[in-house]
PDB file of N, CA and C in Angstrom:
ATOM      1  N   UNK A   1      38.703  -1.453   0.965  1.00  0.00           N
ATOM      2  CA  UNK A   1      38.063  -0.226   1.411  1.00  0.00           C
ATOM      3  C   UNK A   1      38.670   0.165   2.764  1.00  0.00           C
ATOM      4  N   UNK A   2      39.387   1.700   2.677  1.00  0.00           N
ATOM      5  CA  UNK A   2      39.590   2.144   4.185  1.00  0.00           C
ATOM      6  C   UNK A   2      38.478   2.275   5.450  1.00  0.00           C
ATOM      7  N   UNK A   3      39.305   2.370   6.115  1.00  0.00           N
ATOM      8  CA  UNK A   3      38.034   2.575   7.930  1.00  0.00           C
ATOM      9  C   UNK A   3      37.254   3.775   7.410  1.00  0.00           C
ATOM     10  N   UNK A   4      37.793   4.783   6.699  1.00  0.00           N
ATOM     11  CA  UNK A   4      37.413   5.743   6.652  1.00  0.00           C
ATOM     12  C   UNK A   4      36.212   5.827   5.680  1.00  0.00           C
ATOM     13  N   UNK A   5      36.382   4.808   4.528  1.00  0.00           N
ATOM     14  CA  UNK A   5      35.311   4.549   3.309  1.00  0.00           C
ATOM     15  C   UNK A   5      34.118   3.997   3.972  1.00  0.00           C
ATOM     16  N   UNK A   6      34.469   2.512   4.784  1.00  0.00           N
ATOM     17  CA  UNK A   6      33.360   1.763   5.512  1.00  0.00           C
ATOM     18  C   UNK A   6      32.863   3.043   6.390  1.00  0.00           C
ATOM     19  N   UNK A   7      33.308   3.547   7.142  1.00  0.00           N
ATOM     20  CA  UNK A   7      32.770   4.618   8.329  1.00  0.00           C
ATOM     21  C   UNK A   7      31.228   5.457   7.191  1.00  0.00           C
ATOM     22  N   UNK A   8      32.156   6.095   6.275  1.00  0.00           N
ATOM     23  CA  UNK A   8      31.034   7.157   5.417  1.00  0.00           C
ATOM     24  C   UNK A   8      30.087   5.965   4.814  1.00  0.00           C
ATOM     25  N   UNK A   9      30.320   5.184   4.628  1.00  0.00           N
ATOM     26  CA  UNK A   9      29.108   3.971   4.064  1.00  0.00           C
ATOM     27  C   UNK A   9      28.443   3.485   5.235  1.00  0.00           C
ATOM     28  N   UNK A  10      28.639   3.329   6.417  1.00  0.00           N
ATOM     29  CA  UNK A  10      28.130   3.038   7.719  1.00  0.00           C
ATOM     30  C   UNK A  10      27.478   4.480   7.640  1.00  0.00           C
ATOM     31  N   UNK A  11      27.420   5.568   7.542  1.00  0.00           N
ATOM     32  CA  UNK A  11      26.883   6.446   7.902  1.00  0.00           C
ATOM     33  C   UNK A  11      25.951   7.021   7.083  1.00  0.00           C
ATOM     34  N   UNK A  12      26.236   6.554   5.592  1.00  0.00           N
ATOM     35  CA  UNK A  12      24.938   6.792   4.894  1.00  0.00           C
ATOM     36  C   UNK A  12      23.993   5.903   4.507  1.00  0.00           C
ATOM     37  N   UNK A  13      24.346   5.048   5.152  1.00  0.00           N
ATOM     38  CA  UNK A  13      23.630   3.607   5.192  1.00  0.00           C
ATOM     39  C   UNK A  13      22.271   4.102   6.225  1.00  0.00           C
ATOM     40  N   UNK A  14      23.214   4.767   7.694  1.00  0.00           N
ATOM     41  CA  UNK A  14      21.753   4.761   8.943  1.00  0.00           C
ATOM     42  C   UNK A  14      21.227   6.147   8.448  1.00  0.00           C
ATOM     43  N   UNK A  15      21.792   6.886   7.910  1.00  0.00           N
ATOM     44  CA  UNK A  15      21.213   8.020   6.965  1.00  0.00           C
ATOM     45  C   UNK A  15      19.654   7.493   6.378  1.00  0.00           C
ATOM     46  N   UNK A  16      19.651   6.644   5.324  1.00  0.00           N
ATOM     47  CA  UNK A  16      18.894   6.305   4.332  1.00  0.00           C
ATOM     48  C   UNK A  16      17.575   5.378   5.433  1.00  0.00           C
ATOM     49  N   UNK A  17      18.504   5.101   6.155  1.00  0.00           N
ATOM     50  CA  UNK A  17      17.718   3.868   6.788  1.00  0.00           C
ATOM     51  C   UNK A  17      16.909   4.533   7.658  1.00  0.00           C
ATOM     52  N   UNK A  18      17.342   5.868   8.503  1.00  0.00           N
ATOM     53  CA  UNK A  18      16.111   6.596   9.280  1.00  0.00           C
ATOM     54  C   UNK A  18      15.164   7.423   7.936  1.00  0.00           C
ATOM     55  N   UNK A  19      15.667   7.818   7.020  1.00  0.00           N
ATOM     56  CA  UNK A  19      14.737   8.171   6.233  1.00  0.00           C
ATOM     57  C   UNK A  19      13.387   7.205   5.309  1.00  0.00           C
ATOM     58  N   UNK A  20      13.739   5.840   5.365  1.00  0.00           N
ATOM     59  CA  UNK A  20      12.976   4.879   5.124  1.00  0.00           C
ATOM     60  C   UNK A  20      12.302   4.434   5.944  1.00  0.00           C
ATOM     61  N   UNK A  21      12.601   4.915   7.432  1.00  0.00           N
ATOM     62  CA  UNK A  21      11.965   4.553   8.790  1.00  0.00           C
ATOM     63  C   UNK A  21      10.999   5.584   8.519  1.00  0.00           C
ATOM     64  N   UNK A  22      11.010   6.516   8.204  1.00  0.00           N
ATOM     65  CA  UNK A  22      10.054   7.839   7.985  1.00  0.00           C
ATOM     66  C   UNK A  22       9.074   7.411   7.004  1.00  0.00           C
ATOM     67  N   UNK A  23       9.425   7.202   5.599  1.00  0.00           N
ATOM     68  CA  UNK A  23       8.591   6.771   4.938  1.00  0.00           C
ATOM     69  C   UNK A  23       7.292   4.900   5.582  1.00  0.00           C
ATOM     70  N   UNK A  24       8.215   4.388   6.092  1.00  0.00           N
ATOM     71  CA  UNK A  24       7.107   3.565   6.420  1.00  0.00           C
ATOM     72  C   UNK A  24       6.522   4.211   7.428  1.00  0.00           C
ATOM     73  N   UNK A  25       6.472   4.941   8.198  1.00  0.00           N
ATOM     74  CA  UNK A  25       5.988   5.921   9.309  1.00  0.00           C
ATOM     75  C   UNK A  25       4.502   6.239   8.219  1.00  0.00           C
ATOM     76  N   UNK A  26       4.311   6.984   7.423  1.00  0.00           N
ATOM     77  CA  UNK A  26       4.115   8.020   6.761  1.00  0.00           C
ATOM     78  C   UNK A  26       3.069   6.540   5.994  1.00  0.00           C
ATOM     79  N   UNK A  27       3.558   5.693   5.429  1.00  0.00           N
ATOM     80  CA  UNK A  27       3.070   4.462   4.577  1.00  0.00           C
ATOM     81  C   UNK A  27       1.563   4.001   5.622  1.00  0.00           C
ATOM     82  N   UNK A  28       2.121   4.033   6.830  1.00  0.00           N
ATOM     83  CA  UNK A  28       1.016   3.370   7.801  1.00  0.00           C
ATOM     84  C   UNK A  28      -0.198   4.351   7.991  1.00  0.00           C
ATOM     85  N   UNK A  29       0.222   5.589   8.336  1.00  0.00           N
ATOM     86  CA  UNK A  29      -0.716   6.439   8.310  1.00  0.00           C
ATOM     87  C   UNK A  29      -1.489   6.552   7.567  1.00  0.00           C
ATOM     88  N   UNK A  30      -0.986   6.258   5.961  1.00  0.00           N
ATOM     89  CA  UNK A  30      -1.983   6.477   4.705  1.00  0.00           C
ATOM     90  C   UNK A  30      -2.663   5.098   4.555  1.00  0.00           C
ATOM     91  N   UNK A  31      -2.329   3.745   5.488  1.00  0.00           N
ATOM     92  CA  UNK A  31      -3.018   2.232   5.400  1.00  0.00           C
ATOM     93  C   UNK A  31      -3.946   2.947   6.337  1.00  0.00           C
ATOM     94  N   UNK A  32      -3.818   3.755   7.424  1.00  0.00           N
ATOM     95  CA  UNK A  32      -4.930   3.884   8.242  1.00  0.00           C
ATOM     96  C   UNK A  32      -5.961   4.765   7.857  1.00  0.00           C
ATOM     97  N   UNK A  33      -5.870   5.455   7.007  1.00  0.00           N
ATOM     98  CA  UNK A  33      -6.603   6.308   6.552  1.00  0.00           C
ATOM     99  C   UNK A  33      -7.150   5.593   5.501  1.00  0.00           C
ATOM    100  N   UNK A  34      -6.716   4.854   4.537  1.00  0.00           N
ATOM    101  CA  UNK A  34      -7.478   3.759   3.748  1.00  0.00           C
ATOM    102  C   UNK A  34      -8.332   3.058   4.613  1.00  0.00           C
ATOM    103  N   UNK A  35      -7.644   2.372   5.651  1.00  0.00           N
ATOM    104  CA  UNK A  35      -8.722   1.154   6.198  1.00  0.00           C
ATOM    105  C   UNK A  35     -10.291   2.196   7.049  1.00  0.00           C
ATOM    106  N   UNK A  36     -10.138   3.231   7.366  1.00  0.00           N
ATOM    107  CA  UNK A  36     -11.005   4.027   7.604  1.00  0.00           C
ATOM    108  C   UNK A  36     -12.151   4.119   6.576  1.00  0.00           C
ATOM    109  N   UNK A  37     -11.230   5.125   5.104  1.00  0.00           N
ATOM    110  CA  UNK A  37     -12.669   4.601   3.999  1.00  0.00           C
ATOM    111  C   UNK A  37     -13.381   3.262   3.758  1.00  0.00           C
ATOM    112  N   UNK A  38     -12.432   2.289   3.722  1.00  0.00           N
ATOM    113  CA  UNK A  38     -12.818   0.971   3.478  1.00  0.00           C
ATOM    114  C   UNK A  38     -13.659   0.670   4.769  1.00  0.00           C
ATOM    115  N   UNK A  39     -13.358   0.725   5.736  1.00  0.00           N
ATOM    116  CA  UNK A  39     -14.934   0.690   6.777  1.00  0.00           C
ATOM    117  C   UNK A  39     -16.077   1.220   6.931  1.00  0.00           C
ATOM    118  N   UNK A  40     -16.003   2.866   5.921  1.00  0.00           N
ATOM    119  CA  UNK A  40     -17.151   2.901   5.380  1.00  0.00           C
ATOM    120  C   UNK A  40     -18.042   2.142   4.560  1.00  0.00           C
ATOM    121  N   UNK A  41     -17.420   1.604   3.764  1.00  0.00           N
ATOM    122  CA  UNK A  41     -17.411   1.338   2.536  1.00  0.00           C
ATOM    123  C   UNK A  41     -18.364  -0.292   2.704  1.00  0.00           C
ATOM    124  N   UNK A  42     -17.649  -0.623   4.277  1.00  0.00           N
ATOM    125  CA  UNK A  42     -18.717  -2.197   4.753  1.00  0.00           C
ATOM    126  C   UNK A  42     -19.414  -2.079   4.997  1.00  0.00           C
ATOM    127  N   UNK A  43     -20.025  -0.308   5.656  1.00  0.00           N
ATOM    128  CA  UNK A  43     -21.495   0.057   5.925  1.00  0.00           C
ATOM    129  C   UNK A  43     -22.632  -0.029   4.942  1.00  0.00           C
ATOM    130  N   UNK A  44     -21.906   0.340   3.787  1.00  0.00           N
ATOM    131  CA  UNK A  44     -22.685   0.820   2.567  1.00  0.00           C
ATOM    132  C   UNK A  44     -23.118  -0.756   1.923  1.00  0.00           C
ATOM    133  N   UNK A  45     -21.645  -1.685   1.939  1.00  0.00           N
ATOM    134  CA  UNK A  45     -22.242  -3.076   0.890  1.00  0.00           C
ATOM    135  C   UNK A  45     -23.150  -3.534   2.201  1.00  0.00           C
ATOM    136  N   UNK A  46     -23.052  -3.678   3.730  1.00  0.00           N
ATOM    137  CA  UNK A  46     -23.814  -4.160   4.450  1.00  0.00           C
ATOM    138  C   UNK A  46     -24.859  -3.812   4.079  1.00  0.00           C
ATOM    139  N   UNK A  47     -25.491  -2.760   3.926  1.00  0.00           N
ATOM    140  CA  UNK A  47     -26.637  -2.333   4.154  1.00  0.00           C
ATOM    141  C   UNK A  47     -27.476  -2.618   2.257  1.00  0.00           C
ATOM    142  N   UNK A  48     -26.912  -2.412   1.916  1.00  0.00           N
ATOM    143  CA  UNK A  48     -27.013  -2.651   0.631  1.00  0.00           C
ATOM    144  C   UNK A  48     -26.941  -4.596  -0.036  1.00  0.00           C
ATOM    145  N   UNK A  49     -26.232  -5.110   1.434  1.00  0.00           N
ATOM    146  CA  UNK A  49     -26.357  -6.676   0.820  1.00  0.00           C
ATOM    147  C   UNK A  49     -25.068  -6.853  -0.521  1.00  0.00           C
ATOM    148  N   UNK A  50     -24.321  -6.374  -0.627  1.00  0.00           N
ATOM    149  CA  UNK A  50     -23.302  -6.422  -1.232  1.00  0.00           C
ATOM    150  C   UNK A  50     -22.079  -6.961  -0.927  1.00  0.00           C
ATOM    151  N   UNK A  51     -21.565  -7.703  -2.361  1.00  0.00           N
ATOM    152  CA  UNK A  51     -20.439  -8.761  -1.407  1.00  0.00           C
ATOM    153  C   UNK A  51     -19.094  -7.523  -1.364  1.00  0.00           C
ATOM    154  N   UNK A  52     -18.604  -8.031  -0.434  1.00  0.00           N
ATOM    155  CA  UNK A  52     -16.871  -7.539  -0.291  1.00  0.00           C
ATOM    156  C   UNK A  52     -15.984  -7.614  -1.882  1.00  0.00           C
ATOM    157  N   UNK A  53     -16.114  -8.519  -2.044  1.00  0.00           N
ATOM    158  CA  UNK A  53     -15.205  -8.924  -3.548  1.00  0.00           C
ATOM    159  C   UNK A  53     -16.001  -8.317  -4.672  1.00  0.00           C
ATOM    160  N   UNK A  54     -15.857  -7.446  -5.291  1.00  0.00           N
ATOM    161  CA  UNK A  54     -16.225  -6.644  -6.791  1.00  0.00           C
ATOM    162  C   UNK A  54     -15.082  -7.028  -7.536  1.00  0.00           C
ATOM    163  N   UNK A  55     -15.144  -8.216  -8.543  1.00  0.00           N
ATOM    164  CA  UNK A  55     -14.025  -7.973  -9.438  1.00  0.00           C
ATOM    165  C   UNK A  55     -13.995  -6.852 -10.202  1.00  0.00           C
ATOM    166  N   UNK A  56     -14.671  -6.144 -11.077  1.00  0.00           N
ATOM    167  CA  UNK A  56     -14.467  -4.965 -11.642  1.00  0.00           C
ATOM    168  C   UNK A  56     -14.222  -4.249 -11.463  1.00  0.00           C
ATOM    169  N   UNK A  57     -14.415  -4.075  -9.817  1.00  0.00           N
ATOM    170  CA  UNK A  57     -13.327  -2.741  -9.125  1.00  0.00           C
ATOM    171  C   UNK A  57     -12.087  -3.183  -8.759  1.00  0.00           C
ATOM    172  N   UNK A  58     -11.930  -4.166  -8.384  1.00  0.00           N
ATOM    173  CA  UNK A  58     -10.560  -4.768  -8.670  1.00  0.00           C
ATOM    174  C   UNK A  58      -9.802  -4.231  -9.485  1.00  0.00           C
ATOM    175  N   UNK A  59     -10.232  -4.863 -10.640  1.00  0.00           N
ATOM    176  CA  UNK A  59      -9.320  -4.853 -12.086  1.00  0.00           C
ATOM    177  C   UNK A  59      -9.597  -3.017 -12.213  1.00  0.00           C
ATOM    178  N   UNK A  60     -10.234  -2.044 -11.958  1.00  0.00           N
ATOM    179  CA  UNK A  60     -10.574  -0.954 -12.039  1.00  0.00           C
ATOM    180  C   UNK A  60      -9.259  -0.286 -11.442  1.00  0.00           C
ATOM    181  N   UNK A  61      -9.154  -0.756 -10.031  1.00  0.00           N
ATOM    182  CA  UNK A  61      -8.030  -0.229  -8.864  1.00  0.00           C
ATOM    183  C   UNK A  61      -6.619  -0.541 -10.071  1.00  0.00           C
ATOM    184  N   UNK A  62      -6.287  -1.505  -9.807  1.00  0.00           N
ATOM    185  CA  UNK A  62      -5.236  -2.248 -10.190  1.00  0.00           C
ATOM    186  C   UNK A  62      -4.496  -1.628 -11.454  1.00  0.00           C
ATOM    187  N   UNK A  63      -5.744  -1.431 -12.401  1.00  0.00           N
ATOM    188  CA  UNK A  63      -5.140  -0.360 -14.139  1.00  0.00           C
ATOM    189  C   UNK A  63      -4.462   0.855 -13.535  1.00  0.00           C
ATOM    190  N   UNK A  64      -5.295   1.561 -12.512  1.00  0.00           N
ATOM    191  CA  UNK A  64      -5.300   3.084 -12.298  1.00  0.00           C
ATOM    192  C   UNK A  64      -3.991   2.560 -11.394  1.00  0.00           C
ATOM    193  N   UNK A  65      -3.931   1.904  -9.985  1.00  0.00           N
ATOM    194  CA  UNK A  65      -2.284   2.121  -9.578  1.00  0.00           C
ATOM    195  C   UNK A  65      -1.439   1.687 -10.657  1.00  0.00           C
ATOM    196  N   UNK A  66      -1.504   1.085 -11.668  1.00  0.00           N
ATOM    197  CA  UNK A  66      -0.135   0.724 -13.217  1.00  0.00           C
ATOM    198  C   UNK A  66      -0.022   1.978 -13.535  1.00  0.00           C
ATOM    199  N   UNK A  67      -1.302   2.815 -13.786  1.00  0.00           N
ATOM    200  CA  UNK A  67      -0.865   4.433 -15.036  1.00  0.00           C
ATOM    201  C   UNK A  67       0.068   5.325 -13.466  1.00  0.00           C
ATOM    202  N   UNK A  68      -0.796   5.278 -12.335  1.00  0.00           N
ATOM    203  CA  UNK A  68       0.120   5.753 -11.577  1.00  0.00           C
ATOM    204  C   UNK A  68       1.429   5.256 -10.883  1.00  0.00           C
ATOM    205  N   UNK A  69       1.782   4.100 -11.426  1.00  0.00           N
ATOM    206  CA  UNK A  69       3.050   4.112 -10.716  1.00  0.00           C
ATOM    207  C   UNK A  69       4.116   4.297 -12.153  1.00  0.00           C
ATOM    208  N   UNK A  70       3.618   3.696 -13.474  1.00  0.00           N
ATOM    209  CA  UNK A  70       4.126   4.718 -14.359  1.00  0.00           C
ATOM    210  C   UNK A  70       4.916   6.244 -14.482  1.00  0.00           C
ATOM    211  N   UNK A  71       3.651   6.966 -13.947  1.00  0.00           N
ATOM    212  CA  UNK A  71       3.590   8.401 -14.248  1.00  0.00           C
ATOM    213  C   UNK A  71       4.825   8.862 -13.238  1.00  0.00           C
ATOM    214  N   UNK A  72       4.615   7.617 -11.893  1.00  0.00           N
ATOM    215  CA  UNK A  72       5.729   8.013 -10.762  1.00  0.00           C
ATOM    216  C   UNK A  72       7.249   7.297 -10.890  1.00  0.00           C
ATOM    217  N   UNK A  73       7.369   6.994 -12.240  1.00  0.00           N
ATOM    218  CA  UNK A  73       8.477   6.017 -12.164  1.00  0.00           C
ATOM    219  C   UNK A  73       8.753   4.707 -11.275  1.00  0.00           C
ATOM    220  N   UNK A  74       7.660   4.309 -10.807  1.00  0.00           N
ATOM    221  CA  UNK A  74       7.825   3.146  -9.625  1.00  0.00           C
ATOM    222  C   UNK A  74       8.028   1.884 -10.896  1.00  0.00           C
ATOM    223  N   UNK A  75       8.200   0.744 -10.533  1.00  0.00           N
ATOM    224  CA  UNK A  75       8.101  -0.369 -11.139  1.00  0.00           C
ATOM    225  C   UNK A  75       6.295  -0.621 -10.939  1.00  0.00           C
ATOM    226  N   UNK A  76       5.859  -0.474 -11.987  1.00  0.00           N
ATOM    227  CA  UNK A  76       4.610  -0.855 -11.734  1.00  0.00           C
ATOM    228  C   UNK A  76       4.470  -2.294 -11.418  1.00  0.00           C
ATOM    229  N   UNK A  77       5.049  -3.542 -11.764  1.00  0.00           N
ATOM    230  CA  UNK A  77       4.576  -4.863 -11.087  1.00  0.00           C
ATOM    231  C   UNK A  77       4.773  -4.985  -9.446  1.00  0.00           C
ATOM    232  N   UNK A  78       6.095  -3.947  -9.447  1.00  0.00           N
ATOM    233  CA  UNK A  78       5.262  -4.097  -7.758  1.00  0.00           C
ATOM    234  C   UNK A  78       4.590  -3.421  -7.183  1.00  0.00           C
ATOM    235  N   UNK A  79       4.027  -2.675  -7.734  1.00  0.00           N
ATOM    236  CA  UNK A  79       3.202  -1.617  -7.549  1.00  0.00           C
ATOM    237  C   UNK A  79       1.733  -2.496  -7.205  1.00  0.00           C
ATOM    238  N   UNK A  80       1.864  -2.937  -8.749  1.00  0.00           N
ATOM    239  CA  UNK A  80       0.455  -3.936  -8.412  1.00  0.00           C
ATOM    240  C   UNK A  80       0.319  -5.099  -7.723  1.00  0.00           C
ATOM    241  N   UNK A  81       1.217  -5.797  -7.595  1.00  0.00           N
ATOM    242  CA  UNK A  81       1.551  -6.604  -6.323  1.00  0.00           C
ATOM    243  C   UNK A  81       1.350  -6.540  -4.986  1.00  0.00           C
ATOM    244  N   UNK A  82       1.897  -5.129  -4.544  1.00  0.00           N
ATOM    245  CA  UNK A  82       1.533  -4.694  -3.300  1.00  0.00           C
ATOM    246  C   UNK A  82       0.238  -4.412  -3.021  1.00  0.00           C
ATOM    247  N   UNK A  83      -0.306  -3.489  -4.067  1.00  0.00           N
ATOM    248  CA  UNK A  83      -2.095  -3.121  -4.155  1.00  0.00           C
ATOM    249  C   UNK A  83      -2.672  -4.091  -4.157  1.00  0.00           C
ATOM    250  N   UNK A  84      -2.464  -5.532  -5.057  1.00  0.00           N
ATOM    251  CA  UNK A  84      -3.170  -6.646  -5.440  1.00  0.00           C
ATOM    252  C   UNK A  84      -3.208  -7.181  -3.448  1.00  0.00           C
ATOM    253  N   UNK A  85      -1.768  -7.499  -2.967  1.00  0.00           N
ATOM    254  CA  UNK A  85      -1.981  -7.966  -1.572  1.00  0.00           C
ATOM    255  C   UNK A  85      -3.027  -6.745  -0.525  1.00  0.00           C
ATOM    256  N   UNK A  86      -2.330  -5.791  -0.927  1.00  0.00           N
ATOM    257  CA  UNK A  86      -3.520  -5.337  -0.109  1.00  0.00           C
ATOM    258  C   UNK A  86      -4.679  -5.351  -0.605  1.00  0.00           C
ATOM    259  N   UNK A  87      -5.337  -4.883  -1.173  1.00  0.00           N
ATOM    260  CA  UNK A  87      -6.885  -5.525  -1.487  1.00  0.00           C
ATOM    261  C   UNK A  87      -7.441  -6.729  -1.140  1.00  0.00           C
ATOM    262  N   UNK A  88      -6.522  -8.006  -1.256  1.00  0.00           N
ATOM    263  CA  UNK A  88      -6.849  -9.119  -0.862  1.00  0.00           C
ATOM    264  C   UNK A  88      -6.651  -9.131   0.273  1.00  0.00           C
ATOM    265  N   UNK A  89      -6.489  -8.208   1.450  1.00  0.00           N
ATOM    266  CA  UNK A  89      -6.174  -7.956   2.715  1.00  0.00           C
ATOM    267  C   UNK A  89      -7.368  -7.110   3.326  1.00  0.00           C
ATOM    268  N   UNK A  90      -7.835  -6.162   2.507  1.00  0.00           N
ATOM    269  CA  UNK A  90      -8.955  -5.486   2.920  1.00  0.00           C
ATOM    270  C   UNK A  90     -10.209  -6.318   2.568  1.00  0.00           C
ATOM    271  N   UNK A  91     -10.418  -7.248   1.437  1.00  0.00           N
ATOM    272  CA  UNK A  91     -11.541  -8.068   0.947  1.00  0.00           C
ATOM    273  C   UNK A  91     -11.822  -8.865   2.419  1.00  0.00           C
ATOM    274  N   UNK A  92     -10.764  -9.687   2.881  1.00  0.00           N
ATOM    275  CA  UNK A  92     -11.005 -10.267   3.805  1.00  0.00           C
ATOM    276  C   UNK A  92     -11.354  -9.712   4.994  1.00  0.00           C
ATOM    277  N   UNK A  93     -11.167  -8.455   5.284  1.00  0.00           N
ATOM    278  CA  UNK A  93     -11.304  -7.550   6.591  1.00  0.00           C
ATOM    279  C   UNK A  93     -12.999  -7.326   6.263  1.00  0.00           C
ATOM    280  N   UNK A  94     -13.344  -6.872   4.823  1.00  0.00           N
ATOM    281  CA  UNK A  94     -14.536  -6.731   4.616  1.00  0.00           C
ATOM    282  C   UNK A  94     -15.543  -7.585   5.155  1.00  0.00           C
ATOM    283  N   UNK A  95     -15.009  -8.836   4.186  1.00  0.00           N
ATOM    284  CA  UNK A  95     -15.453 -10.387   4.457  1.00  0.00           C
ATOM    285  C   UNK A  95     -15.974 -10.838   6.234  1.00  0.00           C
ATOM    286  N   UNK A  96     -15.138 -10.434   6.607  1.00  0.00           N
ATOM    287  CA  UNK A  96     -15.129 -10.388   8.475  1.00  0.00           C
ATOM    288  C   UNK A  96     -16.322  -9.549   9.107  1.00  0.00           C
ATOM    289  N   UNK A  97     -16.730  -8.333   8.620  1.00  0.00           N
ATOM    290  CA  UNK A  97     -17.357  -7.415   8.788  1.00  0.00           C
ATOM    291  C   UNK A  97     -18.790  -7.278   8.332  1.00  0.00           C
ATOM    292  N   UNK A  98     -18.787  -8.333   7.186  1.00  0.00           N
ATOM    293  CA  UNK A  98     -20.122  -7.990   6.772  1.00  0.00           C
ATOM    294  C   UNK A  98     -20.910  -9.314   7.148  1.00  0.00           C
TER     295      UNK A  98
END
């Protein structure tokens, strides 16, 4: 490969790479806006005496991100992977809270 090939691959490399800097930008904002509902959400089982862990909403979440990462062409196993860790990330935040 010429200087000139590596150069345009060096350059669409930090191309892609500030645009993925954007998207996790953008990724956090929408974790913060989740962890917001989900702190409602400790008011309600608090008060209500309800545990953090609902398996049925679990397995509820988990179907619905598969049809949607489907519909979005994502790989749905990591789709649910990532959702599965986060949930088990918010259970415990719950867990803490209530």
């Amino acid at each position: 490969m010429t200087d000139q090939h590596q150069q345009k691959a060096a350059d669409a490399l930090a191309e892609l790479r500030r645009r993925i800097d954007g998207v996790d930008s953008e990724l956090v904002a929408l974790l913060a806006k989740r962890q917001r509902c989900v702190e409602e959400v400790i008011e309600i089982k608090r008060t209500a005496q309800l545990p953090a862990r609902i398996p049925a909403r679990i397995d509820e979440v988990l179907a619905h991100i598969r049809k949607l990462a489907v519909a979005a062409d994502v790989e749905p196993d990591l789709a649910v992977a990532v959702w599965r860790e986060m949930i088990e990330q918010f259970i415990a935040f719950e867990e803490r809270q209530i």
